[in-house]
Protein backbone atom coordinates (compact mmCIF):
# COMPACT_ATOMS: atom_id res chain seq x y z
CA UNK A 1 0.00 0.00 0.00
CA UNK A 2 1.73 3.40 -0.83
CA UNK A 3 2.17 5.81 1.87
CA UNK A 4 2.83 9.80 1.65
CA UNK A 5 1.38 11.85 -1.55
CA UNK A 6 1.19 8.57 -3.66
CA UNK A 7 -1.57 7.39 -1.48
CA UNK A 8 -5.60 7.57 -3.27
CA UNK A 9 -7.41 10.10 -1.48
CA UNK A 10 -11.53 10.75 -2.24
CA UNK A 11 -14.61 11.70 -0.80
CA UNK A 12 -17.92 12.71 -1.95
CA UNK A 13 -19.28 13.91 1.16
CA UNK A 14 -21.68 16.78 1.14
CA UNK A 15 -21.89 19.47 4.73
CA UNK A 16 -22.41 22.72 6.11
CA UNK A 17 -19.34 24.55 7.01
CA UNK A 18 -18.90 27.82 9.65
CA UNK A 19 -17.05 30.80 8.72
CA UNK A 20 -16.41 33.70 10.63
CA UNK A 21 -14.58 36.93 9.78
CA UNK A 22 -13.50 40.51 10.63
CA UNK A 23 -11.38 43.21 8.72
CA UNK A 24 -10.02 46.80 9.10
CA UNK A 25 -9.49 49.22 6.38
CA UNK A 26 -7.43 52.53 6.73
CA UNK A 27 -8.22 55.00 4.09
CA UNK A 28 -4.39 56.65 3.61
CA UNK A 29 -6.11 59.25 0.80
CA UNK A 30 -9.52 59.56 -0.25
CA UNK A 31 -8.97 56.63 -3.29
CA UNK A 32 -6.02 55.08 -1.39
CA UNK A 33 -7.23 52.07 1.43
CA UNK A 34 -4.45 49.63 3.02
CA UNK A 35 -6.76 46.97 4.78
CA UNK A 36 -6.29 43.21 6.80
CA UNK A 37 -8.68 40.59 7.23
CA UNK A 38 -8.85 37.00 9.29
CA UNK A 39 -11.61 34.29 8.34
CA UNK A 40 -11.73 30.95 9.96
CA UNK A 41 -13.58 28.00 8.34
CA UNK A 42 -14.87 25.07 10.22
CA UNK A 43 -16.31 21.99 8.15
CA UNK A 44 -17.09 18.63 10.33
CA UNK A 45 -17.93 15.45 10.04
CA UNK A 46 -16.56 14.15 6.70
CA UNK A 47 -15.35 10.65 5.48
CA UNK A 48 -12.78 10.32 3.48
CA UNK A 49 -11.12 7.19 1.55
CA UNK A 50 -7.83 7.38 1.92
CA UNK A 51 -5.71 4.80 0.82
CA UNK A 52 -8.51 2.50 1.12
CA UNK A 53 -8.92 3.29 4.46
CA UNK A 54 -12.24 5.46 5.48
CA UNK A 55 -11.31 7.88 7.83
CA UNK A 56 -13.58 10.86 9.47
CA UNK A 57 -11.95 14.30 9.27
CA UNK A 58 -12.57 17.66 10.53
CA UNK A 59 -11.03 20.61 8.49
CA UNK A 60 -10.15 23.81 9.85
CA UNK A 61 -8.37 26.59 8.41
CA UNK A 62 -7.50 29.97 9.33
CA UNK A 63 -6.96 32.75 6.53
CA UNK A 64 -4.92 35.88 6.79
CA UNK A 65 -4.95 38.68 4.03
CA UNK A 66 -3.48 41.81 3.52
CA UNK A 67 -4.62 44.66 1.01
CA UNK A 68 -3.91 47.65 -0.71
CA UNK A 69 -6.84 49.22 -2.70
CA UNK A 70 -6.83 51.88 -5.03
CA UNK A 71 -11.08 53.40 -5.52
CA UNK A 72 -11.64 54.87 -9.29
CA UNK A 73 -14.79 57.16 -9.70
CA UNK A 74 -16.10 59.41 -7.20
CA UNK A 75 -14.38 60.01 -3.84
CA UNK A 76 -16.05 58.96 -1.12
């Protein structure tokens, strides 16, 4: 049985997942914005195959972003 990245890995599971965010933006000009944002995702409850081998998983992740914007049009 291979082990590592060669190893078969499906699922065709179906779920609801969470997500929760926040995020700041600091206008620097009137068409100039420099923001950060965090999300976190929860999804539960899964089965997966992998390498033949049906395993229940719960996936998490936690997202970081930074931005710079730059508004056309109007100013605000």
């Amino acid at each position: 049985m291979p082990h590592g990245f060669l190893a078969g890995v499906s699922g065709t599971d179906y779920g609801i997942a969470l997500s929760a965010g926040v995020g700041v933006e600091y206008f620097v000009t009137d068409r100039v914005a420099f923001g950060l944002e965090a999300k976190y995702q929860a999804i539960r409850g899964h089965e997966l195959n992998v390498a033949g081998d049906m395993r229940s998983v719960d996936l998490d992740v936690a997202l970081v972003a930074a931005a710079a914007r730059i508004y056309f049009g109007p100013t605000r």
